[in-house]
Protein backbone atom coordinates (compact mmCIF):
# COMPACT_ATOMS: atom_id res chain seq x y z
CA UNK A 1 18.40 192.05 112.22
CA UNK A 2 19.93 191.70 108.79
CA UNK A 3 17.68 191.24 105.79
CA UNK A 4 18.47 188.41 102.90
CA UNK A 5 17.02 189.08 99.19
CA UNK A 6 18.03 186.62 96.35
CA UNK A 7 17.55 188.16 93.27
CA UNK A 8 19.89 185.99 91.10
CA UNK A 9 16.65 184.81 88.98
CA UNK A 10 17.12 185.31 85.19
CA UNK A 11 13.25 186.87 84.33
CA UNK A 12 13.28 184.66 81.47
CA UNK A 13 9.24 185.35 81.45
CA UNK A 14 10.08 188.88 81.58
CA UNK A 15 11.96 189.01 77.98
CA UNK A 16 12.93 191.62 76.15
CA UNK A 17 13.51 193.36 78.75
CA UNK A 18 15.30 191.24 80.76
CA UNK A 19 17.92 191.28 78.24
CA UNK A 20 19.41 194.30 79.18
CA UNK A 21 18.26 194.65 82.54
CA UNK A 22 17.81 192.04 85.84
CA UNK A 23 14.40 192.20 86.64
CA UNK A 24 14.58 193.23 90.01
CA UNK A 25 15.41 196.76 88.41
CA UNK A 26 12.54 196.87 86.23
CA UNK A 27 10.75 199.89 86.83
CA UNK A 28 6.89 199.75 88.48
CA UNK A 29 5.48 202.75 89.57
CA UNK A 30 8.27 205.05 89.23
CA UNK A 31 11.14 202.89 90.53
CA UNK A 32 12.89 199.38 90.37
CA UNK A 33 10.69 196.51 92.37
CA UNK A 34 14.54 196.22 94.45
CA UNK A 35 14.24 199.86 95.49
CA UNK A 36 10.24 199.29 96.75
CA UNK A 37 11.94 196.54 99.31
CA UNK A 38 14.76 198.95 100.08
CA UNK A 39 12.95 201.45 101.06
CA UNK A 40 10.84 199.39 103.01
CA UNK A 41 12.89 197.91 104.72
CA UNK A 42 14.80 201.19 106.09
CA UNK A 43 11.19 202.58 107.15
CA UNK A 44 11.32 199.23 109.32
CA UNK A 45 14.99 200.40 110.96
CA UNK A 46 16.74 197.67 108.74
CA UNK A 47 19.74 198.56 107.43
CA UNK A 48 21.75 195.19 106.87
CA UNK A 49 21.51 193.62 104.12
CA UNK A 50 22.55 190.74 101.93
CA UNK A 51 21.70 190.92 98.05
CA UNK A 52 22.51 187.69 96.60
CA UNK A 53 22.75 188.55 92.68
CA UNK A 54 23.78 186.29 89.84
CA UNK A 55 22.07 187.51 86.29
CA UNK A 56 23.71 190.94 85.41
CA UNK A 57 24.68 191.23 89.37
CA UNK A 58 27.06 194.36 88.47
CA UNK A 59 24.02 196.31 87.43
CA UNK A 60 22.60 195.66 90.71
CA UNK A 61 25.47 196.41 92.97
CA UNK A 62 26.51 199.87 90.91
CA UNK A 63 22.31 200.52 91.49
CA UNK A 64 22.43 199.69 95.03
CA UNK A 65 25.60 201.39 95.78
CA UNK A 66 24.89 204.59 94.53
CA UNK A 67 21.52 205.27 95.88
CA UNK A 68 21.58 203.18 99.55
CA UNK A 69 23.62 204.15 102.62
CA UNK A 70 23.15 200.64 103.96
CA UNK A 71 25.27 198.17 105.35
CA UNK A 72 25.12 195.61 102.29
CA UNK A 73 26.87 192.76 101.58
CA UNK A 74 26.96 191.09 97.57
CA UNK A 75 26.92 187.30 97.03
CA UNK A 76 27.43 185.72 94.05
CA UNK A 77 25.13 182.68 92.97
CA UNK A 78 26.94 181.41 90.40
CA UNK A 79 24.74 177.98 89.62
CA UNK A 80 20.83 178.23 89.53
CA UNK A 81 20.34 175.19 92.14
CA UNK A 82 17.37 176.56 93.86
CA UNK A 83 16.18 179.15 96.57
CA UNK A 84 17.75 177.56 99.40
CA UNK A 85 21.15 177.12 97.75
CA UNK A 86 20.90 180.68 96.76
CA UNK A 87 20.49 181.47 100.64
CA UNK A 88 23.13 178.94 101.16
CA UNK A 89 25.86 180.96 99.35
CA UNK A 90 24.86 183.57 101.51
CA UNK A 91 25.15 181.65 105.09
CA UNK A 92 29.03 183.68 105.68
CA UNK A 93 27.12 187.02 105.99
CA UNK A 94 24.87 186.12 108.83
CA UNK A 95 25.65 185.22 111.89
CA UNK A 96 23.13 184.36 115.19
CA UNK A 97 21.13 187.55 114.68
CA UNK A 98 17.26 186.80 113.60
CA UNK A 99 16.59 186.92 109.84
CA UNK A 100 14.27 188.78 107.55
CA UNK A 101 14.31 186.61 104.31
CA UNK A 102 12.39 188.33 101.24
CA UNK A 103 12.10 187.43 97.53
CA UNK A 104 13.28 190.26 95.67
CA UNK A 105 10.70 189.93 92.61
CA UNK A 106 8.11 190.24 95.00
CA UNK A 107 5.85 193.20 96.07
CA UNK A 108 4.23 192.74 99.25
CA UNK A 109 1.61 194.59 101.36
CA UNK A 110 2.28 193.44 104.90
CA UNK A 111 2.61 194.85 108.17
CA UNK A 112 6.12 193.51 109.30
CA UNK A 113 5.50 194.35 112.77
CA UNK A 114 2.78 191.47 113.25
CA UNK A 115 6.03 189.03 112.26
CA UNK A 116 9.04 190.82 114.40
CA UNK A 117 6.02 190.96 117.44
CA UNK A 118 6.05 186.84 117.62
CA UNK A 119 8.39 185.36 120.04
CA UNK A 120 9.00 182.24 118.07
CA UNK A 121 10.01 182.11 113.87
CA UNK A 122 7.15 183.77 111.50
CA UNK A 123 6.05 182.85 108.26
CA UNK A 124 4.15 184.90 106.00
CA UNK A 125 1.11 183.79 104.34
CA UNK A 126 -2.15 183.99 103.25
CA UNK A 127 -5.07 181.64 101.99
CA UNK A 128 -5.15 180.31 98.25
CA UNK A 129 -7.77 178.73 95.66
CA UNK A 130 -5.16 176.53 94.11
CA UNK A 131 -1.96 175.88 96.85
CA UNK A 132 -0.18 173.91 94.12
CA UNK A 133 2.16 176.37 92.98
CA UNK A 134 3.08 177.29 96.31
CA UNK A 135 4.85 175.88 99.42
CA UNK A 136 2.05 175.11 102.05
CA UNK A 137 2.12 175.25 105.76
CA UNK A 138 0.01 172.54 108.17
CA UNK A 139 -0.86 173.40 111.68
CA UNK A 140 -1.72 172.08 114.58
CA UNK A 141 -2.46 173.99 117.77
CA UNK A 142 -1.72 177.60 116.07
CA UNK A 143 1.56 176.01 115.54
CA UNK A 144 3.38 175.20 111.90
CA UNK A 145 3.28 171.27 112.20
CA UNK A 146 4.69 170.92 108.78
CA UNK A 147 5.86 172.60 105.42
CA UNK A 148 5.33 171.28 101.55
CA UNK A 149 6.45 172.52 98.47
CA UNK A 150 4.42 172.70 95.91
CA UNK A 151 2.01 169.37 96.92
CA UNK A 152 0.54 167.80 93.44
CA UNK A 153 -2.49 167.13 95.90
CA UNK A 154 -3.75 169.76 97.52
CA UNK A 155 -3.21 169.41 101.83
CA UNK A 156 -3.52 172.96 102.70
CA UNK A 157 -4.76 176.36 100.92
CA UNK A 158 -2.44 178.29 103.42
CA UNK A 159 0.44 179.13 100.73
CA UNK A 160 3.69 180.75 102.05
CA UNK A 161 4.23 183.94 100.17
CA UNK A 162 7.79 184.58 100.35
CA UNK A 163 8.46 186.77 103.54
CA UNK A 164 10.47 184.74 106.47
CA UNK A 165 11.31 185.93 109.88
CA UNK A 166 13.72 183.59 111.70
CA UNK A 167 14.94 184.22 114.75
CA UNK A 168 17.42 181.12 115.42
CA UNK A 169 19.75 182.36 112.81
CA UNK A 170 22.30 179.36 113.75
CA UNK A 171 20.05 176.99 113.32
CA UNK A 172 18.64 178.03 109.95
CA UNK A 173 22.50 177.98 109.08
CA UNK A 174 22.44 174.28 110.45
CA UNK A 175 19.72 173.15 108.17
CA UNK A 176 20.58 174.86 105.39
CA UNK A 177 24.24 173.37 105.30
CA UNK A 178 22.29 169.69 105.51
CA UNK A 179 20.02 169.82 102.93
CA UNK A 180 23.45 170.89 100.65
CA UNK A 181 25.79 168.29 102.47
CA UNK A 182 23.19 165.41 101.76
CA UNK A 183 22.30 166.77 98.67
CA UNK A 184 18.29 167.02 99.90
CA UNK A 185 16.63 167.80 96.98
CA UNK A 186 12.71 168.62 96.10
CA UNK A 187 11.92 169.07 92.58
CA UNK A 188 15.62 168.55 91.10
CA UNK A 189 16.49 172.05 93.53
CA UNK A 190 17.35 172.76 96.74
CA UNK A 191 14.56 173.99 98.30
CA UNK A 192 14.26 176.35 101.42
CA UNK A 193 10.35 174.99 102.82
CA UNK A 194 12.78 171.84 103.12
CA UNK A 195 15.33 173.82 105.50
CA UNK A 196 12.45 175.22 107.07
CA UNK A 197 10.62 171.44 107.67
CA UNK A 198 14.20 170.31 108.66
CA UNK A 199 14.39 173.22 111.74
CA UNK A 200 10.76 172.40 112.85
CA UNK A 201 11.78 168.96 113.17
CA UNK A 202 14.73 169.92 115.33
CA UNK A 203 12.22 171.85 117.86
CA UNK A 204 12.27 175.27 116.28
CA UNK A 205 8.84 176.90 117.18
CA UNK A 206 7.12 179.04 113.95
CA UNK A 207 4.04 180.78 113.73
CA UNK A 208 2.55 182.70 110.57
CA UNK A 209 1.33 185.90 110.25
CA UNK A 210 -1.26 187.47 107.63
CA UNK A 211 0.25 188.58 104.01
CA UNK A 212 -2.80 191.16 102.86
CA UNK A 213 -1.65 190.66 99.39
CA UNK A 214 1.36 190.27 97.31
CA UNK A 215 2.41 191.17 93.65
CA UNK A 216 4.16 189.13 91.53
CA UNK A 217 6.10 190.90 89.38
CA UNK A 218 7.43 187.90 87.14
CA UNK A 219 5.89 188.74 84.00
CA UNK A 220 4.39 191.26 81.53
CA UNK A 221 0.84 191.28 82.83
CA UNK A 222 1.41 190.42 86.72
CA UNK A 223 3.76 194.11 86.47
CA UNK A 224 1.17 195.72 85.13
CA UNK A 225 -1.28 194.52 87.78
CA UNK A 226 1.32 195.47 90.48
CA UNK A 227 2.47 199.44 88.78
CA UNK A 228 -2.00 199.63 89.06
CA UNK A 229 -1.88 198.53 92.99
CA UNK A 230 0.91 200.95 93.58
CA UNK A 231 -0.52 203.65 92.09
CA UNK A 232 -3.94 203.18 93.41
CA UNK A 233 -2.32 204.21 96.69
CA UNK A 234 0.91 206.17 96.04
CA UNK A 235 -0.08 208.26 92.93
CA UNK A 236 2.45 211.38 91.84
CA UNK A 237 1.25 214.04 89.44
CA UNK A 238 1.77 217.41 88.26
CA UNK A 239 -0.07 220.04 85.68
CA UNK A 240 1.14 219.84 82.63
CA UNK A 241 0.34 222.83 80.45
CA UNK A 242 -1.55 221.51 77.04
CA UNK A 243 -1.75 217.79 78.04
CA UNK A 244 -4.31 215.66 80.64
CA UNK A 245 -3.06 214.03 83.41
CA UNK A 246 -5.80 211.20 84.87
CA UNK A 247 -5.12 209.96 88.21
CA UNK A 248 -3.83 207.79 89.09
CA UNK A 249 -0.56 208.22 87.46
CA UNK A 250 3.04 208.34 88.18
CA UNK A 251 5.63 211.33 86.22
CA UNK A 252 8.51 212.00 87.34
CA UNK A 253 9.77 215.36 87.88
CA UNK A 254 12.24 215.47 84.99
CA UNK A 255 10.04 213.59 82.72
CA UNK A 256 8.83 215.64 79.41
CA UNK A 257 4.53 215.67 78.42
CA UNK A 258 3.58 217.45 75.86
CA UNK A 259 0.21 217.29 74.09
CA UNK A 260 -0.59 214.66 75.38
CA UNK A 261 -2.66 212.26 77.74
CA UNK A 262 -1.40 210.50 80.20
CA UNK A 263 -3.44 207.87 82.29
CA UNK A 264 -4.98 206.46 84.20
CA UNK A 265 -2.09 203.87 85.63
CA UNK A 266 0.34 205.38 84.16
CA UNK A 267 3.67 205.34 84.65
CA UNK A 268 6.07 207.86 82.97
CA UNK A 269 10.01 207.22 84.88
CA UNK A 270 12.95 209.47 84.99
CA UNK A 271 14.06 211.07 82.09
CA UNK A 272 10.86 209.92 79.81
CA UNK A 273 9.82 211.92 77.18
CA UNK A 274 6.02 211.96 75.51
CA UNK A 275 5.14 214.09 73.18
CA UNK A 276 1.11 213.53 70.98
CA UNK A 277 -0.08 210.47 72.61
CA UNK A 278 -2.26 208.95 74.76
CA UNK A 279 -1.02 206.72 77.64
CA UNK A 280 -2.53 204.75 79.75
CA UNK A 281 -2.35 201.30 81.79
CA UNK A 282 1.49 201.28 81.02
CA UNK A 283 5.00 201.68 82.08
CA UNK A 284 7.09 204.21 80.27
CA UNK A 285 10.74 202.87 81.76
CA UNK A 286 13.93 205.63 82.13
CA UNK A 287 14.74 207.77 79.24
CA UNK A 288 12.19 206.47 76.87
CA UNK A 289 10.55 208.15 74.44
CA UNK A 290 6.72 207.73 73.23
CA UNK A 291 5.66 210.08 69.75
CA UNK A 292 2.56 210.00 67.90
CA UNK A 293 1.17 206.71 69.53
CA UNK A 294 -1.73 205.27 71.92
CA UNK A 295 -0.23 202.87 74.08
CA UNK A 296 -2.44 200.45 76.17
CA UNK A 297 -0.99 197.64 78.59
CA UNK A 298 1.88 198.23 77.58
CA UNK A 299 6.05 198.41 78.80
CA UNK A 300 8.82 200.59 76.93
CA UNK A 301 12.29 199.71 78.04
CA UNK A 302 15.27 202.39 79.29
CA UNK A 303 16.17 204.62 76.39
CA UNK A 304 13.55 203.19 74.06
CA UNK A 305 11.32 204.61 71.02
CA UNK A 306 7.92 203.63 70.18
CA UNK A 307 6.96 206.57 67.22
CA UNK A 308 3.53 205.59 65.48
CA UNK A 309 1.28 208.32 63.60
CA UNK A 310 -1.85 208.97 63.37
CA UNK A 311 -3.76 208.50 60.48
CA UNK A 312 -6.66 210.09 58.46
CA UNK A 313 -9.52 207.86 56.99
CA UNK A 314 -12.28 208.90 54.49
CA UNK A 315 -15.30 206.40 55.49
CA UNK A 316 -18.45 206.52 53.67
CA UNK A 317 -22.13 205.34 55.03
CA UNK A 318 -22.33 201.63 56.30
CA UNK A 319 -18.74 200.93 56.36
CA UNK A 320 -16.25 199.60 58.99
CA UNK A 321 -12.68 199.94 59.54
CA UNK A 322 -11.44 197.41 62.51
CA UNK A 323 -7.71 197.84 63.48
CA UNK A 324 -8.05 195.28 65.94
């Protein structure tokens, strides 16, 4: 089985950071979102791989290569045309071995073994108050009778999440190379529910199976939201002499506390240093350093400063002082 991640998206919504950094290698709960599907993916015995990169690709490649012993193959997506044109420039590393297709800004918690266990294509999904932002399966008889993207009317709350087994690799191929060909098009991009709707119609069999939940990790808030679920159930901590640690928290061995606390949900990466503050609900990203400062929902970048100071007020009866 070879597993395909596109993760040539630009993270525009993800800015500053994003600058400097693809967002796939933003850090979340002590390491990039890419590295959470790694690793997941070799607990499942998968070790092929195709990464298809575009925005600051290099950075991804050099990060892959030099912490992976996997069988991974680069593509280049050099035009933003849509998710299944960005598989498209993959179809040369695949050949008529089943598929594991899974967005790479995406955070999922999902048994994989309820998918590989089908005998026909698997979708993920799970059940949604508003399907409009999401491509939306129809069945009929347990069966996927037909896909949508993104209806502006509402046909079905079962929303595809971004997880795709496929086990008729060659036909995927097929479809794939006919929505490009005959330039098939769904919302000015080439979508891949519409390679998906083409292989149903050619006979291929799908089924779904359940997506517990997934975390977006497209923006500033949604990573937040995600570095809490991780660390609700993968929390890493340590004493640190003359500072509080609240659980759950991630630090990282090397990282640096002093006087300080840190937490809860927070995360403090590789090479951090924090020295008189208080910390919590944030993500402190590689090499950064925090002084004299509270953070709250908040994200400091790789080899970043945030140094505030504390001040000293003289407040008589009846007054207020509001910072907010």
């Amino acid at each position: 089985m070879r597993a395909i991640i596109p993760v040539a998206g630009v993270g525009t919504r993800l800015r500053p950071h994003t600058y400097t950094l693809p967002k796939v290698l933003l850090n979340v709960a002590g390491k990039p979102i890419l590295a959470h599907i790694l690793d997941e993916l070799q607990e499942q015995g998968i070790n092929k791989v195709t990464i298809i990169t575009g925005y600051m690709g290099k950075l991804v490649e050099d990060y892959v290569n030099e912490r992976y012993d996997m069988d991974v193959a680069f593509v280049q997506q050099d035009k933003q045309l849509g998710l299944g044109h960005a598989i498209w420039t993959a179809k040369d590393t695949f050949n008529g071995d089943p598929l594991l297709v899974i967005l790479g800004d995406t955070i999922f918690d999902v048994d994989l073994k309820l998918a590989f266990a089908s005998d026909n294509s698997s979708l993920g999904v799970k059940s949604v108050e508003d399907p409009r932002r999401f491509g939306v399966v129809i069945k009929d008889a347990g069966k996927i009778k037909k896909l949508i993207e993104k209806p502006d009317t509402p046909v079905s709350n079962l929303a595809l999440v971004g997880i795709y087994y496929l086990k008729n690799a060659d036909l995927f191929k097929s479809c794939l190379e006919e929505i490009i060909d005959n330039n098939i098009k769904t919302r000015g991009e080439y979508q891949l529910t519409d390679a998906l709707q083409l292989m149903i119609e050619k006979g291929e069999s799908m089924d779904t199976f359940p997506v517990e939940a997934w975390y977006d990790c497209g923006k500033k808030e949604t990573l937040l939201s995600t570095n809490r679920y991780l660390l609700d159930s993968k929390s890493s901590i340590r004493a640190i002499k003359d500072s509080v640690i609240l659980e759950p928290s991630f630090i990282a061995d090397d990282a640096i506390i002093e006087r300080s606390v840190i937490g809860p949900y927070a995360t403090v990466a590789a090479g951090a240093i924090v020295k008189d503050s208080i910390v919590r609900n944030s993500i402190l990203s590689d090499g950064s350093r925090v002084e004299s400062s509270l953070l709250e929902k908040s994200i400091v970048g790789n080899d970043a400063m945030v140094n505030g100071q504390f001040l000293s007020y003289n407040v008589g009866s009846s007054s207020e002082i509001n910072l907010k």
